[in-house]
Protein backbone atom coordinates (compact mmCIF):
# COMPACT_ATOMS: atom_id res chain seq x y z
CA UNK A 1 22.45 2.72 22.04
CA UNK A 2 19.92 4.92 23.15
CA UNK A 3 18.40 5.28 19.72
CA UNK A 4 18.12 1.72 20.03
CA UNK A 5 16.34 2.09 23.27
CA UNK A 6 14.00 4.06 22.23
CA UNK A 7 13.05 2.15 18.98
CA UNK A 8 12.27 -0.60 21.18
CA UNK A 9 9.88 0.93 23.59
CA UNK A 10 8.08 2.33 20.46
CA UNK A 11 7.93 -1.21 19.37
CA UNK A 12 6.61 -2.41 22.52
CA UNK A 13 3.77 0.21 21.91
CA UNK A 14 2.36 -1.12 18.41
CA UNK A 15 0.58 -3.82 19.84
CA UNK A 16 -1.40 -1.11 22.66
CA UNK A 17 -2.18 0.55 19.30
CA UNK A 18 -3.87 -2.45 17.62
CA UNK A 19 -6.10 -2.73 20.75
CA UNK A 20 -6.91 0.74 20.99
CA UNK A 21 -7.69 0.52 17.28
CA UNK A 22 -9.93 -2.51 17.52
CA UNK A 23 -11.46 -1.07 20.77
CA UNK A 24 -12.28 2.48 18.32
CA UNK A 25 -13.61 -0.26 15.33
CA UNK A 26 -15.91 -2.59 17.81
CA UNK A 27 -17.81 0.51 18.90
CA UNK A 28 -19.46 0.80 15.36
CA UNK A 29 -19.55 -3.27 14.24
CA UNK A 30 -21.79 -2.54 11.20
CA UNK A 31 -18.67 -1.30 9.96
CA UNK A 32 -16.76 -4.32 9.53
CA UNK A 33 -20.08 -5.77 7.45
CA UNK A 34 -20.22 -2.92 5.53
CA UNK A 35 -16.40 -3.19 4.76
CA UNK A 36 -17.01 -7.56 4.26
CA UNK A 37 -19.69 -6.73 1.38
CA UNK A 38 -16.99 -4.10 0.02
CA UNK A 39 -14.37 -6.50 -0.01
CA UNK A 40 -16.44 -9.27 -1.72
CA UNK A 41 -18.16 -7.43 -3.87
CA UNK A 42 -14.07 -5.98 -5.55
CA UNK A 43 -13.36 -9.44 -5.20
CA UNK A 44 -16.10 -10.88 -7.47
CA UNK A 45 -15.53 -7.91 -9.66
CA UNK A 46 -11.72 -8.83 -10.02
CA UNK A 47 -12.02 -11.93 -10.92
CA UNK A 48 -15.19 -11.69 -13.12
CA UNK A 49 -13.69 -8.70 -15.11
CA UNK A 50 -10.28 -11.26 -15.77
CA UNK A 51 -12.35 -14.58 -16.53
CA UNK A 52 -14.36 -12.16 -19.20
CA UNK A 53 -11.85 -10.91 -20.10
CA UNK A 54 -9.46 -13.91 -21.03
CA UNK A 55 -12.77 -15.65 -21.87
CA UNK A 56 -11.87 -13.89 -25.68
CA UNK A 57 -8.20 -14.48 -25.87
CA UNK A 58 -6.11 -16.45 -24.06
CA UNK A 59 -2.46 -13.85 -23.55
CA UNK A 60 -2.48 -10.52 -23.71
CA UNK A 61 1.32 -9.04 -23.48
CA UNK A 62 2.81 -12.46 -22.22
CA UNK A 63 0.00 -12.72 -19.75
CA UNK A 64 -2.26 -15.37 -19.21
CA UNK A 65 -5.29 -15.38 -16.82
CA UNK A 66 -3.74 -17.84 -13.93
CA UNK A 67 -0.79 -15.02 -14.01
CA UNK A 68 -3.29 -12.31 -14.40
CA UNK A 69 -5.39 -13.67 -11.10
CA UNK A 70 -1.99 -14.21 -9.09
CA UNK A 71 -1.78 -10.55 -9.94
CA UNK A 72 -5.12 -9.68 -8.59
CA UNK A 73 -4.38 -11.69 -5.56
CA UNK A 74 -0.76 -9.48 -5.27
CA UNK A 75 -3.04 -5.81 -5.48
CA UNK A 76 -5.50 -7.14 -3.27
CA UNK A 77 -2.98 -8.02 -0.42
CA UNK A 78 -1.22 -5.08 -0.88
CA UNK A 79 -4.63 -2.78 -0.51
CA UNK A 80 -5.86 -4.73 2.16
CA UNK A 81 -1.78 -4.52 4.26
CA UNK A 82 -2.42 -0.80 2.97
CA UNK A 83 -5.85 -0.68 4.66
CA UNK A 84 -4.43 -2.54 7.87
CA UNK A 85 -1.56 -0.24 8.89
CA UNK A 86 0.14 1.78 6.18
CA UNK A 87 -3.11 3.94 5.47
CA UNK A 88 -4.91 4.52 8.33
CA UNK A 89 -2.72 6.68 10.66
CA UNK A 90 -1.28 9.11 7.70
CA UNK A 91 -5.03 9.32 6.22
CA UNK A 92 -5.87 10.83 9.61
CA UNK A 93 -3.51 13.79 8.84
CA UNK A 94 -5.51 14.47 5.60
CA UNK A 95 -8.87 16.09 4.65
CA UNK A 96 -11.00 18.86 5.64
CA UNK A 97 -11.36 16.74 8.88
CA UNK A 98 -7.77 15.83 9.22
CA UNK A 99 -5.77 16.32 12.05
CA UNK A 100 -3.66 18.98 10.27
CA UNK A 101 -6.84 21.07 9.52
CA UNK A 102 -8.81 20.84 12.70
CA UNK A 103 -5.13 21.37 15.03
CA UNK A 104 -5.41 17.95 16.60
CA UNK A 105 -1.96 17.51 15.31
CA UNK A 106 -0.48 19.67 18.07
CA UNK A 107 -1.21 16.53 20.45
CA UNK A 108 0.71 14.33 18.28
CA UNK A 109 3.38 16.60 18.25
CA UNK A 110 3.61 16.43 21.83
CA UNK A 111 4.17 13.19 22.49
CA UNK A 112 7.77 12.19 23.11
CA UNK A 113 8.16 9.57 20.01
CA UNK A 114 9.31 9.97 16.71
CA UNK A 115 6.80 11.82 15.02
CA UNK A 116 6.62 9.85 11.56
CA UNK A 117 6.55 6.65 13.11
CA UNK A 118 4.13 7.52 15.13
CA UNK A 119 2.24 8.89 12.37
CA UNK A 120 2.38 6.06 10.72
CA UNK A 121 1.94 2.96 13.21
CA UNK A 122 -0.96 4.72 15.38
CA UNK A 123 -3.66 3.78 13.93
CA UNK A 124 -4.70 0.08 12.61
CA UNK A 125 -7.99 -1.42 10.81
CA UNK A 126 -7.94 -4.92 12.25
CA UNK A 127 -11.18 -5.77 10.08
CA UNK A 128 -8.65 -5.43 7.05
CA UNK A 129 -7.50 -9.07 8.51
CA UNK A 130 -10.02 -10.65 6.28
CA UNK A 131 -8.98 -8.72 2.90
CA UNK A 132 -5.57 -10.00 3.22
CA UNK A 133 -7.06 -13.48 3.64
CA UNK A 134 -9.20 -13.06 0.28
CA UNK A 135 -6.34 -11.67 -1.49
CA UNK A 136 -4.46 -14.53 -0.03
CA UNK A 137 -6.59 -16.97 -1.18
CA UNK A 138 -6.93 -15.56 -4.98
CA UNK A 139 -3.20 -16.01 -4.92
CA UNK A 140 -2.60 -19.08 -3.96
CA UNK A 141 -5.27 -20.24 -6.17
CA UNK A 142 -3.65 -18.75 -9.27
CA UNK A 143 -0.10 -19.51 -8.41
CA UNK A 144 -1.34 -23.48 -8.10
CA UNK A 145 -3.36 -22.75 -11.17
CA UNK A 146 0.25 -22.05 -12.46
CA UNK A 147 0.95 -25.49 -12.38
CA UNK A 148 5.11 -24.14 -12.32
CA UNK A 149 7.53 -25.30 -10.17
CA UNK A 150 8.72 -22.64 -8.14
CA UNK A 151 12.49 -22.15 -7.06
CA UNK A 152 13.68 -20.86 -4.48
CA UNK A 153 15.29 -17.69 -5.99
CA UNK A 154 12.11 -17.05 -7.31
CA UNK A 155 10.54 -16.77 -3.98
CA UNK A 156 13.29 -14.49 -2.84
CA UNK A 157 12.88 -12.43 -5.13
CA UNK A 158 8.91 -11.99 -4.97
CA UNK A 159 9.18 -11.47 -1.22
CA UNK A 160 11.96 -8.82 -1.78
CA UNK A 161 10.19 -7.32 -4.44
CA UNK A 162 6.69 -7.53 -2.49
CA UNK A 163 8.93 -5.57 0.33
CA UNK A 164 10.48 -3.25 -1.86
CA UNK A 165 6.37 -2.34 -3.24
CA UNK A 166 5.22 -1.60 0.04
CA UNK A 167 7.94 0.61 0.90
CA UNK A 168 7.01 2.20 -2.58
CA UNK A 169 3.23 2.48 -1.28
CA UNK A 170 4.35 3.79 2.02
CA UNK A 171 7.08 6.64 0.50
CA UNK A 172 4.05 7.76 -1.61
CA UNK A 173 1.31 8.28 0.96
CA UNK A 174 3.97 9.42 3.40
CA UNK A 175 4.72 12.02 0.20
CA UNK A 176 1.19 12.50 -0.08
CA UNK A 177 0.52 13.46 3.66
CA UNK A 178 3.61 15.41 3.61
CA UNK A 179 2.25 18.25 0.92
CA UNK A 180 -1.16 18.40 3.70
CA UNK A 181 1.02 20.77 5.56
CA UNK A 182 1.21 23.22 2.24
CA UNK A 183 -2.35 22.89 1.13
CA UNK A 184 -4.35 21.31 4.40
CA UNK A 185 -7.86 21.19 2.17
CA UNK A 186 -6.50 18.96 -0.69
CA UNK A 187 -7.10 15.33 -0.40
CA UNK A 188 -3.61 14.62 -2.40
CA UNK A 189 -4.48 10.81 -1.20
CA UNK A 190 -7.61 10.66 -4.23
CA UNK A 191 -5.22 11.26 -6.91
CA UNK A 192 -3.19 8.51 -6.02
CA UNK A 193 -5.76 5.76 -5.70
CA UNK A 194 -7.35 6.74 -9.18
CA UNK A 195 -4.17 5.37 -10.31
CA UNK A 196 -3.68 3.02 -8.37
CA UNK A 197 -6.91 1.25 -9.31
CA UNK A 198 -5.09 0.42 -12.49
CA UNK A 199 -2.60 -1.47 -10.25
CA UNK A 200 -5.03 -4.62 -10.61
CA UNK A 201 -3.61 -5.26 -14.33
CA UNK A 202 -0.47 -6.25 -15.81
CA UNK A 203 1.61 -2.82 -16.96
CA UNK A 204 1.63 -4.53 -20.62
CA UNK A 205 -2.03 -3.96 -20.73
CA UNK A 206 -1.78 -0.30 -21.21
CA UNK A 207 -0.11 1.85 -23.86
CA UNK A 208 3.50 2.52 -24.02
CA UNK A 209 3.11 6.39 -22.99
CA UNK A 210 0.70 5.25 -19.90
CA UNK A 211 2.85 2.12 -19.36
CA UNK A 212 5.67 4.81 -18.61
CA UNK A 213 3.68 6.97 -16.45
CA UNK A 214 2.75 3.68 -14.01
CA UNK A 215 5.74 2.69 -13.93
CA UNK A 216 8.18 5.75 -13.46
CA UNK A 217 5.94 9.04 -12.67
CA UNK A 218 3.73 6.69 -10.59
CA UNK A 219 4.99 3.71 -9.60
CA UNK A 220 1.89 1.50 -8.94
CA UNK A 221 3.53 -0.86 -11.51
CA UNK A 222 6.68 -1.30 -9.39
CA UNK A 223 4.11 -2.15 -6.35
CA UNK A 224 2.18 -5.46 -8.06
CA UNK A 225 3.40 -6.10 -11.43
CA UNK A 226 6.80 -6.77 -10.72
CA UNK A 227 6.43 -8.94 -7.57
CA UNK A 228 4.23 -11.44 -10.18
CA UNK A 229 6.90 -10.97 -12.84
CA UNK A 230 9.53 -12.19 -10.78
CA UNK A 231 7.65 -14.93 -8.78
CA UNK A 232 6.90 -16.53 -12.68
CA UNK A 233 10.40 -15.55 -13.74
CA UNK A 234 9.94 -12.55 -15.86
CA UNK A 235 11.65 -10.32 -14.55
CA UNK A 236 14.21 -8.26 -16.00
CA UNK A 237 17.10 -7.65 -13.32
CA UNK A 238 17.07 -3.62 -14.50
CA UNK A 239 13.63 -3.68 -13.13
CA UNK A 240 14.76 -5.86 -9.59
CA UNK A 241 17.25 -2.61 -9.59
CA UNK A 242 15.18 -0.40 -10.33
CA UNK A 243 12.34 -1.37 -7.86
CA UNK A 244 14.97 -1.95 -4.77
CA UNK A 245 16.46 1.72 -6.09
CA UNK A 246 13.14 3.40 -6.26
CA UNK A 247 12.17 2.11 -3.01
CA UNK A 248 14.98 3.33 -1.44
CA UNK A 249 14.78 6.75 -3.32
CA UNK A 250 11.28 7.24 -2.17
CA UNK A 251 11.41 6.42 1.22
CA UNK A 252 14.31 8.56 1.51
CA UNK A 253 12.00 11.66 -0.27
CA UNK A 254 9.10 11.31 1.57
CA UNK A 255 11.27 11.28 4.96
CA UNK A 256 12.35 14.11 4.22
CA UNK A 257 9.53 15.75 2.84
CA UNK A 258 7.74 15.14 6.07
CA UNK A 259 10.40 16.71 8.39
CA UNK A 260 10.38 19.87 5.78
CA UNK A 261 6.48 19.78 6.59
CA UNK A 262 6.99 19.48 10.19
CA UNK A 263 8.97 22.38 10.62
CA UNK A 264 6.72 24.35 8.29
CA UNK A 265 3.45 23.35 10.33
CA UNK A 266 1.87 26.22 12.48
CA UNK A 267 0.41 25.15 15.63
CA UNK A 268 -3.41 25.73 15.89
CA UNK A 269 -3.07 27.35 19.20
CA UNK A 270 -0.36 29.98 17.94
């Protein structure tokens, strides 16, 4: 019970942290046009590179380009949900200017909340609002585009599978964040997005060896191609047990990871 207590009150604190995060974005506003042109400009890019692309042929792997865009529409959500509170408070750990390498994170530490979640519901980008709206939109687009009736299993089994890829994007930053306390100047976070760029295609686009490396050594392929495959119906059920399984393996990892950090980490003042 007084676990449960105290998960509560930290609930009751996430919403003080979206204001204080908006309060810390509205003090530099040519921010959020800066980041509007970013996100329109990937957008256009997206979709331009897909309509080119299926412009030539008209499958590629069992993929067509309304699929293909509902895919775009998947990654985009999940950077922009990424952007709006999975990244921000564990990027703040990272990096020559990170908390971990300039001792700000003794003041974390002392706060009387769990220190992961805290870590990792701090900080919010509000402005990332909008990029869940455009990815939103590309989405819906493609999935009427689709022209396929959807059951309801179906849309189980996206949203579970859209759950079970943001837990995967979560366990691999936390991972991620969790090796700053062995090597504080590495930005661990840049090798991850390089692949994760390639998130923005169907896995059957690449090669078989590269296939295997997105989908098992670095799951970005768990996190938007298999939500798609299973909203159209593709989807094998080894790979619905193998997503939920990874998920859970992950998140279970990069827990503990973190608390193996914790423990290692030297305070700046001792």
């Amino acid at each position: 019970m007084p676990d449960l207590e105290v998960e509560m009150q930290f609930l009751k604190l996430i919403p003080k942290f979206m204001k204080v995060s908006f309060q810390e974005e509205a003090a530099y506003r040519s921010n959020f046009f800066i980041g509007l042109f970013s996100s329109l400009l990937n957008l256009a890019t997206g979709v331009l590179g897909i309509m080119i692309l299926f412009g030539q042929i008209e499958t590629i792997q069992g993929w067509d380009m309304n699929a293909t865009l509902a895919l775009l529409g998947d990654y985009l959500i999940v950077t922009a949900l990424r952007g709006l509170f999975i990244g921000p408070g564990l990027d703040a750990l990272a990096g020559m200017d990170g908390e971990i390498w300039s001792g700000k994170f003794d003041f974390v530490l002392l706060r009387p909340l769990d220190t992961q979640a805290l870590v990792s519901l701090r900080k919010w980008r509000l402005y990332s609002l909008f990029d869940v709206l455009l990815g939103l939109g590309v989405f819906i687009t493609a999935v009427i585009r689709l022209q396929a009736t959807l059951s309801v299993g179906q849309i189980v089994l996206f949203v579970l599978t859209l759950i079970s890829g943001l837990t995967i994007l979560y366990a691999i930053l936390l991972i991620f964040s969790a090796l700053i306390f062995w090597s504080p100047g590495v930005l661990f976070t840049w090798i991850f997005d390089g692949l994760f760029q390639m998130a923005r295609y169907p896995m059957g686009m690449y090669p078989g060896w590269l296939r295997a490396v997105l989908i098992w050594v670095v799951p970005v392929g768990m996190i938007t191609t298999v939500p798609v495959e299973a909203l159209t119906g593709a989807l094998h059920p080894g790979m619905l047990a193998a997503s939920l399984g990874l998920a859970v393996f992950l998140l279970t990892a990069g827990s503990y990871l973190f608390q193996v950090g914790l423990r290692r980490y030297s305070s700046a003042s001792s």
